[in-house]
C-alpha atoms as a PDB file:
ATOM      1  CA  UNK A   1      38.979  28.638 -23.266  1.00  0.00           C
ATOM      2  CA  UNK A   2      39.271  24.733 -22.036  1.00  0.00           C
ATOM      3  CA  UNK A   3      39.175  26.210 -18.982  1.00  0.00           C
ATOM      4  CA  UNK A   4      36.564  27.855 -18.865  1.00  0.00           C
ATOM      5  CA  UNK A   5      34.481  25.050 -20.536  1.00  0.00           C
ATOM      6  CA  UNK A   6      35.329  23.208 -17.659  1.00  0.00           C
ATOM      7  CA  UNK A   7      34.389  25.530 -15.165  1.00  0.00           C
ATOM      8  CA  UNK A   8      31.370  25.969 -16.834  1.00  0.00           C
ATOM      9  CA  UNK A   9      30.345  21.617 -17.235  1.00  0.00           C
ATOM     10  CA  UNK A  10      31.463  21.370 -13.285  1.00  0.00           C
ATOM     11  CA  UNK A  11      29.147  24.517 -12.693  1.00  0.00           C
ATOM     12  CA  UNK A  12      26.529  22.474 -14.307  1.00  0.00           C
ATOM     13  CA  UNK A  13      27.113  19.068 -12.672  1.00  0.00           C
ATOM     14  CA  UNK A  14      26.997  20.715  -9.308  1.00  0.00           C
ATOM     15  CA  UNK A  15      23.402  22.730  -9.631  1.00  0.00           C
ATOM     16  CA  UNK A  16      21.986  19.076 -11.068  1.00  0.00           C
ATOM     17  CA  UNK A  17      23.348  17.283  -8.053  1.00  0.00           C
ATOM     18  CA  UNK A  18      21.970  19.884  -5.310  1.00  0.00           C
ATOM     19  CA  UNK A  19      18.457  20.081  -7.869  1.00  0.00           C
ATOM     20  CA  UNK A  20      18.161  16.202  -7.465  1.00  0.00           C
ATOM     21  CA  UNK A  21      19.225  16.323  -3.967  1.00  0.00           C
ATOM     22  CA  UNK A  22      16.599  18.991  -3.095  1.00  0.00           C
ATOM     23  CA  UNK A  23      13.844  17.081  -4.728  1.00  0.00           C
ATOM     24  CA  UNK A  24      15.115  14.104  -3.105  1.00  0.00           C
ATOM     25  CA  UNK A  25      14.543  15.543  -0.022  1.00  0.00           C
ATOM     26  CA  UNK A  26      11.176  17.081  -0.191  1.00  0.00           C
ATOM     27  CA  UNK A  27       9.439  14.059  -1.095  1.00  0.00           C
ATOM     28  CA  UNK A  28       7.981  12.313   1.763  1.00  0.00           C
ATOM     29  CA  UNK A  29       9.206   8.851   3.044  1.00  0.00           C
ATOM     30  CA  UNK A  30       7.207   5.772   3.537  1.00  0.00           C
ATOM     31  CA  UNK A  31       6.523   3.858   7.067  1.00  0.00           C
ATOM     32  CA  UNK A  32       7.355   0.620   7.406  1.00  0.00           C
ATOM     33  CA  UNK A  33       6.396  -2.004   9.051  1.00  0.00           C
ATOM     34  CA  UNK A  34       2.597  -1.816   9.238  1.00  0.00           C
ATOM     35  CA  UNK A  35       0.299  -5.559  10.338  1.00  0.00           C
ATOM     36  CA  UNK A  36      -1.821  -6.231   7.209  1.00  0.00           C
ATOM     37  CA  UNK A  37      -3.727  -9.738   6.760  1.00  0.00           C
ATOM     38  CA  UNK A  38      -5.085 -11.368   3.647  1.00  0.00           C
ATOM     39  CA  UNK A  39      -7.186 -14.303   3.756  1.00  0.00           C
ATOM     40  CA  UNK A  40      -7.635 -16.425   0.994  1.00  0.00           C
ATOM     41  CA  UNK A  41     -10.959 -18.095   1.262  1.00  0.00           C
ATOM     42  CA  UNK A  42     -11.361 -21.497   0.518  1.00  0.00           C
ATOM     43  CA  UNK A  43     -14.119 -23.963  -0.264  1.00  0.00           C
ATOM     44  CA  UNK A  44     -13.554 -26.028   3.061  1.00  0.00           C
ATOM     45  CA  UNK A  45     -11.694 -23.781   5.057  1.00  0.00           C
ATOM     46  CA  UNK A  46      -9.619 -20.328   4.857  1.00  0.00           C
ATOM     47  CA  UNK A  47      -6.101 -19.446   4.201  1.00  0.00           C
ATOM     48  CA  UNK A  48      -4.657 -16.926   6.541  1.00  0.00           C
ATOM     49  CA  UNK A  49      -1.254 -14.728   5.614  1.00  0.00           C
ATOM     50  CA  UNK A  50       0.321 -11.359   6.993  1.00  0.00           C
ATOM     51  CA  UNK A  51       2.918  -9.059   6.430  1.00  0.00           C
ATOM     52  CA  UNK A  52       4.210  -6.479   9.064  1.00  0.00           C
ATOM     53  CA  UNK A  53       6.353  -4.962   5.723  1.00  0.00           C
ATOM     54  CA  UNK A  54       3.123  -3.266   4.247  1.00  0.00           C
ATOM     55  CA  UNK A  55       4.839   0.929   3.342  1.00  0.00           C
ATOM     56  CA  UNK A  56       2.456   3.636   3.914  1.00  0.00           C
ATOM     57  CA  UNK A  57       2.825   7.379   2.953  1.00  0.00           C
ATOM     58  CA  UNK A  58       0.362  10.604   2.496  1.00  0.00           C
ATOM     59  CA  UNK A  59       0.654  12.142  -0.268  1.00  0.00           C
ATOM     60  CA  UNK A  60      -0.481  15.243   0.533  1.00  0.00           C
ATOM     61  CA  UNK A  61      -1.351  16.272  -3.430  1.00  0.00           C
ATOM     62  CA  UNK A  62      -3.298  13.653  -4.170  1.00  0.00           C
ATOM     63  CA  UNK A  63      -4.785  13.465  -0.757  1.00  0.00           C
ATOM     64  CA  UNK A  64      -4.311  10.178  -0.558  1.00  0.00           C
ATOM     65  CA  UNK A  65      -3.078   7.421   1.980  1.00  0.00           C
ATOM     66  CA  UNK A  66      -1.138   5.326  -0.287  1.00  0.00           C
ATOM     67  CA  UNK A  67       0.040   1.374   0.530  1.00  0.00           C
ATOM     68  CA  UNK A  68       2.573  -0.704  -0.887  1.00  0.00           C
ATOM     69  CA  UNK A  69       2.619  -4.549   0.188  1.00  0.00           C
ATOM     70  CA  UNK A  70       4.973  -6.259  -1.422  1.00  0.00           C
ATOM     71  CA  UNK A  71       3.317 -10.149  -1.900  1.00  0.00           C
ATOM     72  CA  UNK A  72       6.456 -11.963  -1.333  1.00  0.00           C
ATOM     73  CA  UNK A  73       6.471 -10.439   2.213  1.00  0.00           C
ATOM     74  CA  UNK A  74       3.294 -12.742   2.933  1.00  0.00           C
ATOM     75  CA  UNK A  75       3.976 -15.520   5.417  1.00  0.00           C
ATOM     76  CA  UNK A  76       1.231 -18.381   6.390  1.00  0.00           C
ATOM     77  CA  UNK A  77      -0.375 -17.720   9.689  1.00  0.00           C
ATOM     78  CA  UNK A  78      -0.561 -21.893   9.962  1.00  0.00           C
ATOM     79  CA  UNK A  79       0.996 -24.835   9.183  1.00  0.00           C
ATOM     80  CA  UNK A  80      -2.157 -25.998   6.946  1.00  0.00           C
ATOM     81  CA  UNK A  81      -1.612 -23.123   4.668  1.00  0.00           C
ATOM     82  CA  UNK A  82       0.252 -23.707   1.604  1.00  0.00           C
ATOM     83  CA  UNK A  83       3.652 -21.367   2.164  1.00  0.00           C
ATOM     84  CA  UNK A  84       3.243 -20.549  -1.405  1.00  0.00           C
ATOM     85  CA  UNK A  85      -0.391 -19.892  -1.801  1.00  0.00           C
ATOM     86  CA  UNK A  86      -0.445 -15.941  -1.775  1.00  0.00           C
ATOM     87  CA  UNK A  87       2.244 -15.382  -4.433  1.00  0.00           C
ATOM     88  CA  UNK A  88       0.886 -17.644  -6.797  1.00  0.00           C
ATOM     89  CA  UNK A  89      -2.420 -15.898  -6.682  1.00  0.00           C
ATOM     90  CA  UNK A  90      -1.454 -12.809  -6.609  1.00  0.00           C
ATOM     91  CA  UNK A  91       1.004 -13.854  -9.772  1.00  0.00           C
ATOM     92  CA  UNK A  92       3.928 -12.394  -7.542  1.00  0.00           C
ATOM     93  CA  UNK A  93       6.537 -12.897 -10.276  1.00  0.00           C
ATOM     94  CA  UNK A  94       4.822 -10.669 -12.636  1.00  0.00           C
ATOM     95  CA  UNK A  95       3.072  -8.132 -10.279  1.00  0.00           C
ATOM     96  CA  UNK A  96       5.007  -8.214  -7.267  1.00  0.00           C
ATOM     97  CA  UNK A  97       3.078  -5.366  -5.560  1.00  0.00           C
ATOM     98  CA  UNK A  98      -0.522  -4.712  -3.951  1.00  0.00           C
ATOM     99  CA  UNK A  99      -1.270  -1.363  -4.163  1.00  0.00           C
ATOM    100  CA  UNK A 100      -3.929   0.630  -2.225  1.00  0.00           C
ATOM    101  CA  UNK A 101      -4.655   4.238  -2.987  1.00  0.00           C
ATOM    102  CA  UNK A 102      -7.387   5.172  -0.129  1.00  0.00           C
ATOM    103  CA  UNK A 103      -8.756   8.535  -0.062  1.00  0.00           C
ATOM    104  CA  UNK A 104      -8.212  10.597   3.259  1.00  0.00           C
ATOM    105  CA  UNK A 105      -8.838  14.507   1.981  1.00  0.00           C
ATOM    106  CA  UNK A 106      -6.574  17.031   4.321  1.00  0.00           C
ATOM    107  CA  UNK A 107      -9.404  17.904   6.681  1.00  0.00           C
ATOM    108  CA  UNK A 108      -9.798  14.261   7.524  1.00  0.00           C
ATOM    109  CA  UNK A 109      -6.565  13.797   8.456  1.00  0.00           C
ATOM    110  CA  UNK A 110      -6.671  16.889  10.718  1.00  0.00           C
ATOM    111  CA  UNK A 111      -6.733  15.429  14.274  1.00  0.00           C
ATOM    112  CA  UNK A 112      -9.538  18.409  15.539  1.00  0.00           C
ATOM    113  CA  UNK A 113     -11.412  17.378  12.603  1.00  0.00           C
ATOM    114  CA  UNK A 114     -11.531  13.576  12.985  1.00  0.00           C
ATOM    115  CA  UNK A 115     -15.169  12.076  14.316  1.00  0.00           C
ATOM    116  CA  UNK A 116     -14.817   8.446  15.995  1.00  0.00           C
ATOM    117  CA  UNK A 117     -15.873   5.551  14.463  1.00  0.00           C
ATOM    118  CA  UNK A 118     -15.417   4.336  10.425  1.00  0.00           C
ATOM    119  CA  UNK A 119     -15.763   6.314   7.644  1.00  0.00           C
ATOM    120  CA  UNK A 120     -16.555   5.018   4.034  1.00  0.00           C
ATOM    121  CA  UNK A 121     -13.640   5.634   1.323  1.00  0.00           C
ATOM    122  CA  UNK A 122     -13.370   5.757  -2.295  1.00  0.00           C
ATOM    123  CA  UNK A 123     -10.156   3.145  -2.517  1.00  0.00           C
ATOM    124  CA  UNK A 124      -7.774   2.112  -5.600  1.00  0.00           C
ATOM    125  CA  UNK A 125      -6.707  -1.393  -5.770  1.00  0.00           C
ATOM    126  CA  UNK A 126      -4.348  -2.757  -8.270  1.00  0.00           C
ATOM    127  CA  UNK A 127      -4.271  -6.381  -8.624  1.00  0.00           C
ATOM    128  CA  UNK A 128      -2.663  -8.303 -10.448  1.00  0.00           C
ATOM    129  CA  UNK A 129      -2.254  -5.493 -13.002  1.00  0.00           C
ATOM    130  CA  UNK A 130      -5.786  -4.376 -13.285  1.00  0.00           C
ATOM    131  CA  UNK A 131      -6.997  -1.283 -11.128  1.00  0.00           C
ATOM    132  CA  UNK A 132     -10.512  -0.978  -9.450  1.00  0.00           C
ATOM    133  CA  UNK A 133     -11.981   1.530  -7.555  1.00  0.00           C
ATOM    134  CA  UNK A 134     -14.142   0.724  -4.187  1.00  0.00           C
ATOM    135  CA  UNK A 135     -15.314   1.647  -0.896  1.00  0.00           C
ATOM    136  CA  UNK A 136     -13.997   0.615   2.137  1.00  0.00           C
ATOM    137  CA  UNK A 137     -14.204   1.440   5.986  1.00  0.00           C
ATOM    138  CA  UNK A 138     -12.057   3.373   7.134  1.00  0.00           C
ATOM    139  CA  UNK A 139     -10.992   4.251  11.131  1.00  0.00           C
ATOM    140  CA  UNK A 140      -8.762   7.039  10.748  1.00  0.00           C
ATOM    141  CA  UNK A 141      -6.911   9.076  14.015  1.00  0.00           C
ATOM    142  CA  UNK A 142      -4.250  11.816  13.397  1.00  0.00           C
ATOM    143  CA  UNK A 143      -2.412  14.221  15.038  1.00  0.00           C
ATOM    144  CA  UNK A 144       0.586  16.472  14.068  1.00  0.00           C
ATOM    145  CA  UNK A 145       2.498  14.231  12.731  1.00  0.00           C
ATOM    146  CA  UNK A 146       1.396  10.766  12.388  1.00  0.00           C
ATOM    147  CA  UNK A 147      -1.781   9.158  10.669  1.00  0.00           C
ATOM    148  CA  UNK A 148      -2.986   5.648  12.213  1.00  0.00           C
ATOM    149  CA  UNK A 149      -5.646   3.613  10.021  1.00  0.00           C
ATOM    150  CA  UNK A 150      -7.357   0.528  10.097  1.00  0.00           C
ATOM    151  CA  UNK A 151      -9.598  -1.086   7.611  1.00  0.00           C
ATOM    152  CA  UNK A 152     -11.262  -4.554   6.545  1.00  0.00           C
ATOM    153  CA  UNK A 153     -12.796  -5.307   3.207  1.00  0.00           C
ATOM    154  CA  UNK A 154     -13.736  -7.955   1.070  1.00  0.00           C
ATOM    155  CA  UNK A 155     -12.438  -8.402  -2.699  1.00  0.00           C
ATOM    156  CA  UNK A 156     -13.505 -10.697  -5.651  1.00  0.00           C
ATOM    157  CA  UNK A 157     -10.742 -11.871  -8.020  1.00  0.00           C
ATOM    158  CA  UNK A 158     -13.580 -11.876 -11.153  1.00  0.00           C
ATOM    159  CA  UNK A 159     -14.214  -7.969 -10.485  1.00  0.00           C
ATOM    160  CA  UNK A 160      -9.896  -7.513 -11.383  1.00  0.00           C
ATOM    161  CA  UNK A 161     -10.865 -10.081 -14.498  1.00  0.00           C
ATOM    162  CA  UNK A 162      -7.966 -12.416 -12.113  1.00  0.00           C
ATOM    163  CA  UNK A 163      -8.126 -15.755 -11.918  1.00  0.00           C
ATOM    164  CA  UNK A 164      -7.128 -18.078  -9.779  1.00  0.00           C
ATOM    165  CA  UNK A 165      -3.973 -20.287 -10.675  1.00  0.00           C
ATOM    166  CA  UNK A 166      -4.974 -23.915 -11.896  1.00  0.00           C
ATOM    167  CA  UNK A 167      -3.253 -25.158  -8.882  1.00  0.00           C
ATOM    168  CA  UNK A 168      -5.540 -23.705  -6.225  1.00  0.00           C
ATOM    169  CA  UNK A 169      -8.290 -23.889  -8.527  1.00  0.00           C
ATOM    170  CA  UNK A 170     -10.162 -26.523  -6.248  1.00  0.00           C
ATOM    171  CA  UNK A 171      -9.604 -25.088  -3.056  1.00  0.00           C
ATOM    172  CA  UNK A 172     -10.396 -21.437  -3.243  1.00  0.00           C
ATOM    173  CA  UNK A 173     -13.491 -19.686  -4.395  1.00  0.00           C
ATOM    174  CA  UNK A 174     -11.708 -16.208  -5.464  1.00  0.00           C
ATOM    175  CA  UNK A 175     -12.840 -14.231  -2.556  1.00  0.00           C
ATOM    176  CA  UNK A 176     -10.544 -12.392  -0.868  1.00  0.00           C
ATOM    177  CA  UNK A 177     -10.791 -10.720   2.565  1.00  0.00           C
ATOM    178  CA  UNK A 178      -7.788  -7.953   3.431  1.00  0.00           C
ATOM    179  CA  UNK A 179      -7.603  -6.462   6.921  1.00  0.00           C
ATOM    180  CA  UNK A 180      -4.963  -3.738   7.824  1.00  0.00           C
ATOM    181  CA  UNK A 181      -4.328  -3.315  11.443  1.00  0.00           C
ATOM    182  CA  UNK A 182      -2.952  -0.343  12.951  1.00  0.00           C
ATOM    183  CA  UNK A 183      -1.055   0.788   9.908  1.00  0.00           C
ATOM    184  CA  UNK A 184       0.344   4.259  10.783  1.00  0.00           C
ATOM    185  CA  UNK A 185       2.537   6.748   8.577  1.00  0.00           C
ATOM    186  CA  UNK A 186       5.030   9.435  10.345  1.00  0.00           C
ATOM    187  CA  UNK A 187       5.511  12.715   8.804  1.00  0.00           C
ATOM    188  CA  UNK A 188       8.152  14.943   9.708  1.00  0.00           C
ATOM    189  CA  UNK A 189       6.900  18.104   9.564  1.00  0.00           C
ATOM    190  CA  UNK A 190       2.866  18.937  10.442  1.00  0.00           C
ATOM    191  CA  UNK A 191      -0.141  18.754   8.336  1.00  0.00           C
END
């Protein structure tokens, strides 16, 4: 009878492990290190960051080119920028993420189906906790098993009801300009 108990708990540890493994498995990976800027601009002059740590993965049910930039990965593209400027306005220690959810439906991402030149896209920002919805530009190229994308847009801190920390308060204006540069993600297996 103990025996048998046994048999039967191992039995079940084992199908969990290769049911987690499987699942594991299927779900697609992110690509690393994608070039994305963020400029900070200021009364008298702009601050410049950028990350080449960005993550970018298609999900393929939501249809959507999702991007994680982690704001700690930010560096100052100049010795005049404050080192510490993006992760206080971002609020870094409480929302250490960026997140960008931009649209790029399945027969987009189709390389015979892709037409040169930008395309507008609905996009989902979260900032600093608060989610938005907007449209960017989009240049998107494909083919079996990579998407490349590249984008530049423009966003307020008053539309995410952020604010910008007492510290900076003087020197920027809340306006935010985000450029991603060549960002690709690499499937392994074809759309």
């Amino acid at each position: 009878m103990l025996k048998s108990i046994l048999y039967n708990i191992l039995l079940l540890i084992l199908f969990t492990f290769c049911a987690v493994k499987g699942n594991a498995q299927s779900r697609s990976n992110y690509t690393s290190d994608n070039r994305v800027f963020v400029t900070l601009d200021g009364v008298s002059q702009a601050y410049s960051f950028s990350s080449n740590e960005m993550l970018v993965r298609y999900n393929r049910s939501t249809q959507k080119l999702e991007c994680i930039l982690n704001i700690a990965t930010l560096l100052p593209a100049n010795d005049s920028t404050p080192p510490n400027m993006a992760y206080d306005v971002f609020f870094g220690a409480k929302y250490p993420d960026l997140l960008f959810y931009i649209d790029a439906p399945i027969e987009k991402v189709n390389g015979s189906s892709l037409n040169p030149g930008s395309i507008n896209k609905t996009t989902t920002i979260s900032l600093q906790g608060v989610t938005k919805q907007t449209i960017v530009p989009l240049a998107l190229t494909a083919d079996r098993n990579a998407i490349v994308f590249n984008t530049s847009f423009d966003l307020m801190l008053d539309n995410f009801s952020a604010s910008v920390p007492v510290q900076y308060f003087n020197l920027l204006t809340g306006r935010i300009m985000i450029t991603i540069n060549n960002a690709k993600w690499v499937g392994l297996d074809t759309f």
